[in-house]
N, C-alpha and C. Protein backbone atom coordinates (compact mmCIF):
# COMPACT_ATOMS: atom_id res chain seq x y z
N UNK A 1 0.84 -1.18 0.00
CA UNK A 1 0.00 0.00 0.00
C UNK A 1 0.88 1.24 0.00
N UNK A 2 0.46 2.01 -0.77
CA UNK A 2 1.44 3.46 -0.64
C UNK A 2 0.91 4.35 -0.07
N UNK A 3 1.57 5.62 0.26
CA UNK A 3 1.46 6.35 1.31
C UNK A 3 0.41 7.54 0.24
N UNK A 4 -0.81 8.07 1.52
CA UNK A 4 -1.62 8.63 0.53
C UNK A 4 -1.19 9.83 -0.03
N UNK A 5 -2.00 11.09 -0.85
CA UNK A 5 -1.35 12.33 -1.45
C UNK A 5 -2.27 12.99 -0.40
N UNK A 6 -1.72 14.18 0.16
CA UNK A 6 -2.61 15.13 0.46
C UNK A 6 -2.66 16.15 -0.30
N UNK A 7 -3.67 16.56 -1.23
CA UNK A 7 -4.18 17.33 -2.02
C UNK A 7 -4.45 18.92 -1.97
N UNK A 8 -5.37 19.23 -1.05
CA UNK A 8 -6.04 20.20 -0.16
C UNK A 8 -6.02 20.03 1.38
N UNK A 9 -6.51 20.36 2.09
CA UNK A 9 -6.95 20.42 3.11
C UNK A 9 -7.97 19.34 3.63
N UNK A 10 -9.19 19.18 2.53
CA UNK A 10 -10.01 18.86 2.32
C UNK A 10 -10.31 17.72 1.59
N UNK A 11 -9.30 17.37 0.29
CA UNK A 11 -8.81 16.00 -0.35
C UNK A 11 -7.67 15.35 -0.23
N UNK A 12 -8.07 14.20 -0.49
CA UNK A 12 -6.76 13.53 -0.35
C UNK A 12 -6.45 11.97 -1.32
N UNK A 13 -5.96 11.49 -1.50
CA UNK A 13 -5.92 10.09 -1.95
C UNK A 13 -5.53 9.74 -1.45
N UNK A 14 -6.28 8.30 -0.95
CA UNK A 14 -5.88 7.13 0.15
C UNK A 14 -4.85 6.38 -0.55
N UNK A 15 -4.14 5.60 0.71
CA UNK A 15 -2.99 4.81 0.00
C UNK A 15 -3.66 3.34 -0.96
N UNK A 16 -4.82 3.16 -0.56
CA UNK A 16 -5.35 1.83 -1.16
C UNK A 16 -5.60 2.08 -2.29
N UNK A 17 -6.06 3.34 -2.56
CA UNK A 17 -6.83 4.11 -3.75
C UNK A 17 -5.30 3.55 -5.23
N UNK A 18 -3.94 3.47 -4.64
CA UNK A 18 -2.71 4.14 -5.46
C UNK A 18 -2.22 2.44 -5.64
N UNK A 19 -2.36 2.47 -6.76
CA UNK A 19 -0.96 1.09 -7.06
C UNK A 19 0.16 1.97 -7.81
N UNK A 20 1.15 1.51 -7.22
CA UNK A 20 3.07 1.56 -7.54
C UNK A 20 2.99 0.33 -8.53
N UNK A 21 4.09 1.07 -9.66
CA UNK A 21 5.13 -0.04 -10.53
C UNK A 21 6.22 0.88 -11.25
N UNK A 22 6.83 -0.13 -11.00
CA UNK A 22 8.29 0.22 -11.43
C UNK A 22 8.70 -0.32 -13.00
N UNK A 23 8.85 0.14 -14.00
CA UNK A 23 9.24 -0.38 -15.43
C UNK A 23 10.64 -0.05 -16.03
N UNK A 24 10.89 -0.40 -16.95
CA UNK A 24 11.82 0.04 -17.46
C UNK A 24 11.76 0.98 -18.62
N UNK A 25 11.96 2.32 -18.32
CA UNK A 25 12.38 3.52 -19.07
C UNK A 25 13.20 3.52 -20.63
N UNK A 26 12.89 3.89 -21.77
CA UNK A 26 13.29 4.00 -22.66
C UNK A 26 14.09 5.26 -22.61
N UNK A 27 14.72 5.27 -24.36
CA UNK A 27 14.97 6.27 -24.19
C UNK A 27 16.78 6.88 -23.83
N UNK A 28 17.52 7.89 -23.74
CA UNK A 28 19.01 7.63 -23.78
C UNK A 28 19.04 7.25 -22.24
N UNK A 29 20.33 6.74 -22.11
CA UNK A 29 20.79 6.06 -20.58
C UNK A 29 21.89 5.23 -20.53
N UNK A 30 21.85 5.18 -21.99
CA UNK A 30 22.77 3.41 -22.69
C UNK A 30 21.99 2.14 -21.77
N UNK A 31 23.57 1.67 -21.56
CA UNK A 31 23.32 0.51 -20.49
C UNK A 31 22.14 0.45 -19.08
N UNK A 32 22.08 1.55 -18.90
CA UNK A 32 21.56 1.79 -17.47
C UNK A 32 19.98 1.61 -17.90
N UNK A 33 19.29 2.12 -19.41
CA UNK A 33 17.99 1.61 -19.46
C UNK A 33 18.05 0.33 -19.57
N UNK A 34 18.55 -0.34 -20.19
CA UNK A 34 17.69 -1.75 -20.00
C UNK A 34 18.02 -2.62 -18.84
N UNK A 35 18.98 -2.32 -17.82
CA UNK A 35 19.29 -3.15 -16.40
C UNK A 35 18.15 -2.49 -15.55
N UNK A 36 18.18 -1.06 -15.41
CA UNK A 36 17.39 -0.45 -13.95
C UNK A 36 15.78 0.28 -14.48
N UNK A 37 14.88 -0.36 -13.48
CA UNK A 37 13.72 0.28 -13.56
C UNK A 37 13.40 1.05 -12.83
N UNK A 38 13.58 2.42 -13.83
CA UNK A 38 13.05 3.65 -13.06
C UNK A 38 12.34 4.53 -13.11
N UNK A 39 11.68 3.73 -14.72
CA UNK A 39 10.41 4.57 -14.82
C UNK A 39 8.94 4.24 -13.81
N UNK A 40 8.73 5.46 -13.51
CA UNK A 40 7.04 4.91 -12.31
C UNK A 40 5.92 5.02 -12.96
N UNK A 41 5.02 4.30 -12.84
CA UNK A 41 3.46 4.08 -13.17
C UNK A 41 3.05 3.64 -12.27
N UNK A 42 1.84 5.31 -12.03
CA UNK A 42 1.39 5.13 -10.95
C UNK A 42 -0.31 4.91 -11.23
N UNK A 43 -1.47 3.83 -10.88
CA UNK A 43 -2.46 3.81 -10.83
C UNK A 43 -3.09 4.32 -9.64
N UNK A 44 -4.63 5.06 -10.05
CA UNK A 44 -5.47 5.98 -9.31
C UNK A 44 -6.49 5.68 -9.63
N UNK A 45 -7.45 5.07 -8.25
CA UNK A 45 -8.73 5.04 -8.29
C UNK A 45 -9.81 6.08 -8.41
N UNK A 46 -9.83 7.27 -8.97
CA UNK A 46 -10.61 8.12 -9.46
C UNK A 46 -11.90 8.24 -7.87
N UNK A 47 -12.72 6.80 -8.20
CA UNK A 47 -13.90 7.18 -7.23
C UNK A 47 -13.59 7.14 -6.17
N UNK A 48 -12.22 6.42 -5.38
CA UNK A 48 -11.56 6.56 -4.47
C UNK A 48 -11.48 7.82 -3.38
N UNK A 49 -11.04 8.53 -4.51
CA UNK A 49 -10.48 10.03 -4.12
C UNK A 49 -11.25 10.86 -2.80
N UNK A 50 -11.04 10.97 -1.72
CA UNK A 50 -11.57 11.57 -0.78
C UNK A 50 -11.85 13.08 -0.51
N UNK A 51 -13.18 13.85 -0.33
CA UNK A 51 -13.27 14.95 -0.42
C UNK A 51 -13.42 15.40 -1.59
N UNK A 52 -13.49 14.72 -2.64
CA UNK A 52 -13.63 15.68 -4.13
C UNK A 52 -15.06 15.49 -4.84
N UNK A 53 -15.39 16.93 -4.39
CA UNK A 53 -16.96 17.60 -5.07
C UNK A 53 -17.05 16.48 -6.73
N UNK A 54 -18.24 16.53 -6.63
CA UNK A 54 -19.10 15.62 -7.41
C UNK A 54 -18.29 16.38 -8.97
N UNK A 55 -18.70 17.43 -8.81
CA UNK A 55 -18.42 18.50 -10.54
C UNK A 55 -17.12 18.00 -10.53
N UNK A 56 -15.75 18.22 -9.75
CA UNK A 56 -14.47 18.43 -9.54
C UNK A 56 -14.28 16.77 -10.32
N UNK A 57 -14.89 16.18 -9.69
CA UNK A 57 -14.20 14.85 -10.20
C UNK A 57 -14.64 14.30 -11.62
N UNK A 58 -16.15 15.23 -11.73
CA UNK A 58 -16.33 14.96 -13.59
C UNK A 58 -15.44 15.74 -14.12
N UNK A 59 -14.91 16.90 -13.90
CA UNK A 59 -13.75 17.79 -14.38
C UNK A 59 -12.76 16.36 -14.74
N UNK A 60 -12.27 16.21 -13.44
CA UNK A 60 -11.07 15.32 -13.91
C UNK A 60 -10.95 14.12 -14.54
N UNK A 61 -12.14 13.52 -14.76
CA UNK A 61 -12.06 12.52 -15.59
C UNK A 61 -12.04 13.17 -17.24
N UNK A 62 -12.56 14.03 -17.31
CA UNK A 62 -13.04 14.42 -18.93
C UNK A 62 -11.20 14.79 -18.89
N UNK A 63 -10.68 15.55 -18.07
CA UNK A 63 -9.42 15.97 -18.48
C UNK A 63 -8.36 14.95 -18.48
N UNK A 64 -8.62 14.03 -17.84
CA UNK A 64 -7.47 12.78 -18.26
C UNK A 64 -8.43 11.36 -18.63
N UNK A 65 -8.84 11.98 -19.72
CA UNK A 65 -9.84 10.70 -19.98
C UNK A 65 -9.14 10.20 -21.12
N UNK A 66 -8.19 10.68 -21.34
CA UNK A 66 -6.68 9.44 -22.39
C UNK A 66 -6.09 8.80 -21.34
N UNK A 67 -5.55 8.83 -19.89
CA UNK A 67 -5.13 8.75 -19.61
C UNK A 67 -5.59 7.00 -18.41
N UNK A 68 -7.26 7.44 -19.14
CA UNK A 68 -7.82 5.96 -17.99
C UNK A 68 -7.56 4.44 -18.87
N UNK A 69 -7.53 3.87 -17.67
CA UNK A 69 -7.23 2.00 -18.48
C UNK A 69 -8.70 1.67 -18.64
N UNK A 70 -8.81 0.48 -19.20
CA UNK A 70 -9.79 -0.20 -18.97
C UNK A 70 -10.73 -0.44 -18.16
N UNK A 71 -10.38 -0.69 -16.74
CA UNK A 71 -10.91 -0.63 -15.53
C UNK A 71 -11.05 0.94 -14.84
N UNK A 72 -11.20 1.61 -15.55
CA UNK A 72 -11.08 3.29 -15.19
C UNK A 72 -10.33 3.22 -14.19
N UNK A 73 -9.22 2.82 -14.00
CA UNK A 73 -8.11 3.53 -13.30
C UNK A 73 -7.15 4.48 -13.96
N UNK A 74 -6.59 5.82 -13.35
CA UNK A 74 -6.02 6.72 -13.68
C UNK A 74 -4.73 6.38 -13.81
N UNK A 75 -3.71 6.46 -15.05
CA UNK A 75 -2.74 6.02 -15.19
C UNK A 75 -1.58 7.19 -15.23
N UNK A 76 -0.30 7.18 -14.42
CA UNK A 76 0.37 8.44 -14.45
C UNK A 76 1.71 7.98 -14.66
N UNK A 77 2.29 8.62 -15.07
CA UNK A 77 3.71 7.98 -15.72
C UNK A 77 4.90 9.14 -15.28
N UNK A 78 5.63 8.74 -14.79
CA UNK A 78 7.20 9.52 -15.10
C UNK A 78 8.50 8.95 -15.13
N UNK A 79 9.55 9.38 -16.05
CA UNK A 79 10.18 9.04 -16.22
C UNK A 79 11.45 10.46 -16.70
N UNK A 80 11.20 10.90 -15.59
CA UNK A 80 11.59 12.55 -16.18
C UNK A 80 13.53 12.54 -15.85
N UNK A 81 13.35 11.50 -14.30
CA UNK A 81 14.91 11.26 -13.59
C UNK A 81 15.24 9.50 -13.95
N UNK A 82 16.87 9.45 -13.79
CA UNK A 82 17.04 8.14 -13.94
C UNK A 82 17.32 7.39 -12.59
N UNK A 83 16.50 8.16 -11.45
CA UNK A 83 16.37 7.75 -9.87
C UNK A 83 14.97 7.70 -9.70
N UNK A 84 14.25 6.20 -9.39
CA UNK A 84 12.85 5.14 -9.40
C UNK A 84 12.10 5.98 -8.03
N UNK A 85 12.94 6.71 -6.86
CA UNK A 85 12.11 7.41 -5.93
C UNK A 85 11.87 9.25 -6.43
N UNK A 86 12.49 9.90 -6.95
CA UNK A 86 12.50 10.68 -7.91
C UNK A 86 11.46 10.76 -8.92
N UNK A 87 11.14 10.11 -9.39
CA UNK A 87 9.92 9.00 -10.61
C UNK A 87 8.82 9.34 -9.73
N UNK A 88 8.90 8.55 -8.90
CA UNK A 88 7.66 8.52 -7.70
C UNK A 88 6.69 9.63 -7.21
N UNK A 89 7.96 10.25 -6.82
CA UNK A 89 7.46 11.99 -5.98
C UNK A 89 6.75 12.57 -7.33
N UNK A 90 7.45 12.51 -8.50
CA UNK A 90 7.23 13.67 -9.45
C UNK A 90 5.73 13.15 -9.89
N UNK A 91 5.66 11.72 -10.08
CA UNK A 91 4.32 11.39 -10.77
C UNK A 91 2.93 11.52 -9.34
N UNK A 92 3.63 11.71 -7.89
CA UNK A 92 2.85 11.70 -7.09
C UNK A 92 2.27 13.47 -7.09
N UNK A 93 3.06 13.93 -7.54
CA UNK A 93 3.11 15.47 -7.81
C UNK A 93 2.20 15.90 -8.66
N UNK A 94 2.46 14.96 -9.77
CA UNK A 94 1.39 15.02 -10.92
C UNK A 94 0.02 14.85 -10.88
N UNK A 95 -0.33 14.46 -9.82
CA UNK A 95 -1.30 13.51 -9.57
C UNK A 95 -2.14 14.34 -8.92
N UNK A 96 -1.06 15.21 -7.56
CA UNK A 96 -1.84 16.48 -6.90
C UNK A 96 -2.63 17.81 -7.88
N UNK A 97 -1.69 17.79 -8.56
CA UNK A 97 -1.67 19.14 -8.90
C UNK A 97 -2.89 19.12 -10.54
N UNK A 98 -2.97 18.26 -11.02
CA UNK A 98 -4.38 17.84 -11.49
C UNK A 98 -5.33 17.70 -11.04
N UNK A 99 -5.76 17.33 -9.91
CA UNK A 99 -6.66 17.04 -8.97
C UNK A 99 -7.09 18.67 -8.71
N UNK A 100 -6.10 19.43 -7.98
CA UNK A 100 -5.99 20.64 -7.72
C UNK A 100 -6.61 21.20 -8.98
N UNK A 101 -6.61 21.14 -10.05
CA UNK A 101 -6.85 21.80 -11.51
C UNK A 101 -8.05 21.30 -11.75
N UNK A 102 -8.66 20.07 -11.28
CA UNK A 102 -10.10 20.17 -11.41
C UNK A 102 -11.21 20.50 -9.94
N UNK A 103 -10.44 20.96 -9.27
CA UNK A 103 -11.06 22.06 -8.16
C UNK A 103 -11.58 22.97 -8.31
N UNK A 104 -10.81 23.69 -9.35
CA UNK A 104 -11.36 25.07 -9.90
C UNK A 104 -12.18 25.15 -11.02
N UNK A 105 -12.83 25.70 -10.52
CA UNK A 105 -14.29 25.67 -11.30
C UNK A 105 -14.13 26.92 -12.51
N UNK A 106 -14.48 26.71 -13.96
CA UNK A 106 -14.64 27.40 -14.95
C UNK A 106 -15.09 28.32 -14.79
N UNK A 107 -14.75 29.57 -15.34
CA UNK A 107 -15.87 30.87 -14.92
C UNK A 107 -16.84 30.68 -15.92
N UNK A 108 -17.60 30.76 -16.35
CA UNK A 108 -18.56 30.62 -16.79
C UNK A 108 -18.53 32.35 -18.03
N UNK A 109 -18.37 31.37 -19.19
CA UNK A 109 -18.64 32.77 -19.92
C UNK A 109 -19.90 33.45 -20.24
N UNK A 110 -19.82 34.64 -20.26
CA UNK A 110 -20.79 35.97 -21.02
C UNK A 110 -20.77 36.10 -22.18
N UNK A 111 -21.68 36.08 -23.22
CA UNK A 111 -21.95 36.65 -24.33
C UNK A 111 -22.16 38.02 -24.31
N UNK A 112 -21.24 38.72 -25.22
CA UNK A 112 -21.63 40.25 -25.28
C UNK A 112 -21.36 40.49 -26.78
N UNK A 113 -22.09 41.81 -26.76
CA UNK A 113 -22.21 42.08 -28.15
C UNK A 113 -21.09 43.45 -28.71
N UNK A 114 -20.66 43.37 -29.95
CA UNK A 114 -19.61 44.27 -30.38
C UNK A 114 -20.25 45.55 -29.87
N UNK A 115 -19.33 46.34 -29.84
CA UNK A 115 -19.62 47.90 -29.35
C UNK A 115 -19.80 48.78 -31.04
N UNK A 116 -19.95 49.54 -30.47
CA UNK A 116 -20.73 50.78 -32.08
C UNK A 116 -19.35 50.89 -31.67
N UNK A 117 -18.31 51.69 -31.29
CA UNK A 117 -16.97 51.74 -32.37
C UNK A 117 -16.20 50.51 -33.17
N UNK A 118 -16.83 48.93 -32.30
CA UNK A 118 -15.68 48.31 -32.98
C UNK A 118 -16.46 47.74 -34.34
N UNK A 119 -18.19 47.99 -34.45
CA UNK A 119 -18.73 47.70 -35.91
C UNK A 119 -18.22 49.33 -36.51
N UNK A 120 -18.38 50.34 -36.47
CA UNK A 120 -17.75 51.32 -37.44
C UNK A 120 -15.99 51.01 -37.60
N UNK A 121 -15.34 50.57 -36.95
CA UNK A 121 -13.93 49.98 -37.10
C UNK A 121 -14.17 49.13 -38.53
N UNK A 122 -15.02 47.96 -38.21
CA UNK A 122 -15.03 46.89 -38.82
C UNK A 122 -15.33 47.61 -40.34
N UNK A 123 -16.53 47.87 -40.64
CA UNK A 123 -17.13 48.91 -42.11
C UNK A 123 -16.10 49.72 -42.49
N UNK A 124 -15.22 50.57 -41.42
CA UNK A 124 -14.61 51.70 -42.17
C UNK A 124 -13.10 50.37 -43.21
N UNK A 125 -12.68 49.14 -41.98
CA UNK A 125 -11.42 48.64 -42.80
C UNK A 125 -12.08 48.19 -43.99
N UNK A 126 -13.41 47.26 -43.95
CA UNK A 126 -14.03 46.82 -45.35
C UNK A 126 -13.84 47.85 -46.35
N UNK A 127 -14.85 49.13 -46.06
CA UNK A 127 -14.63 50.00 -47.27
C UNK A 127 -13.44 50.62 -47.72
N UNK A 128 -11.99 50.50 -47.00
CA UNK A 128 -10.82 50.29 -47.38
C UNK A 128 -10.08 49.41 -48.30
N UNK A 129 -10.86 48.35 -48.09
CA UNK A 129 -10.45 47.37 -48.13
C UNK A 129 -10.69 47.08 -50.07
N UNK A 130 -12.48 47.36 -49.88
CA UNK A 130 -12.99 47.54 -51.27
C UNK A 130 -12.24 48.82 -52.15
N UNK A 131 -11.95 49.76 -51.32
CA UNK A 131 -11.52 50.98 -52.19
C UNK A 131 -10.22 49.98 -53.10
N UNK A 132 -9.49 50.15 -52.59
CA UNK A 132 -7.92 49.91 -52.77
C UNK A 132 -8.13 48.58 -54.20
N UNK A 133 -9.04 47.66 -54.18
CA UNK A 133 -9.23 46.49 -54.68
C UNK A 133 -9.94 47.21 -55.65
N UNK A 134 -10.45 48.63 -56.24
CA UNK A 134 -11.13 48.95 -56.85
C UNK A 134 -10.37 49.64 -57.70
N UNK A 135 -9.17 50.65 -56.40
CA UNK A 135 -7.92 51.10 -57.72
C UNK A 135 -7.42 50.31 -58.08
N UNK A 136 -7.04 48.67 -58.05
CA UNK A 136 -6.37 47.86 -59.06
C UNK A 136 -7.08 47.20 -60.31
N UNK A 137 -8.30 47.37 -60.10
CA UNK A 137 -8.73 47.24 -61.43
C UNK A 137 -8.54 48.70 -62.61
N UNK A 138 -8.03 48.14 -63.44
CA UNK A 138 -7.74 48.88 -64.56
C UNK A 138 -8.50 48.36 -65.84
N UNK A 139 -9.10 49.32 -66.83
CA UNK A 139 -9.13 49.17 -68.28
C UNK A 139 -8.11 48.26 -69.05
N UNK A 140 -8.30 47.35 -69.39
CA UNK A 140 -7.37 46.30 -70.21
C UNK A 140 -7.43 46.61 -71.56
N UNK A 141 -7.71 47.69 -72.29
CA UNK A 141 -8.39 47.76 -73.81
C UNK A 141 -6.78 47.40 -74.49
């Protein structure tokens, strides 16, 4: 069992929620990739997740919804260091700080409508636009 993330204050991921694995990293290293596994993949039980608002956690599935297996577990990968506890922290990092990113709630946009200078903007570049395209036509006789 791994040790859980504390997220917020308020969330957290339990350690049961998290499976650890250790693989082997591609990629330059020479020799050292194919003897030592130090790339981490880390699995996340999504419904697991403690404290996270109903919206927050549809947030985060739509945003790592490449990222789920089969069994909708959340799959996180690093392989950024060629040190396997290094791997760990960073993908445990990863893990927060997404979570954190579907906390925050969208502002919600406004529709507004162009202003009277920026439609007279718009007409005055058109009829520029037409002028100029009007001095290049010439008489071909």
């Amino acid at each position: 069992m791994a040790d859980p993330i504390q997220v917020t204050a308020s969330v957290r991921i339990p350690g049961d929620a998290i499976r650890f694995k250790a693989v082997r990293a591609g990629g330059a290293g020479g020799q050292n990739v194919n003897k030592v596994s130090s790339k981490v993949e880390l699995r996340i039980d999504l419904a697991a997740i403690e404290g996270l608002p109903e919206d927050a956690l549809f947030r985060l599935r739509v945003a790592q919804r490449n990222r789920l297996d089969a069994e909708g577990l959340w799959i996180i990968l690093s392989d950024r260091t060629r040190d396997q506890l290094k791997n760990l922290e960073d993908a445990r990092e990863k893990a927060a700080e997404a979570v954190r990113e579907a906390l925050v709630r969208p502002v919600a946009r406004r529709a507004t409508r162009p202003t009277r200078g920026s439609k007279e903007r718009r007409l005055e570049a058109k009829k520029r636009a037409s002028q100029t395209k009007q001095q290049r036509r010439g008489s071909f006789d």
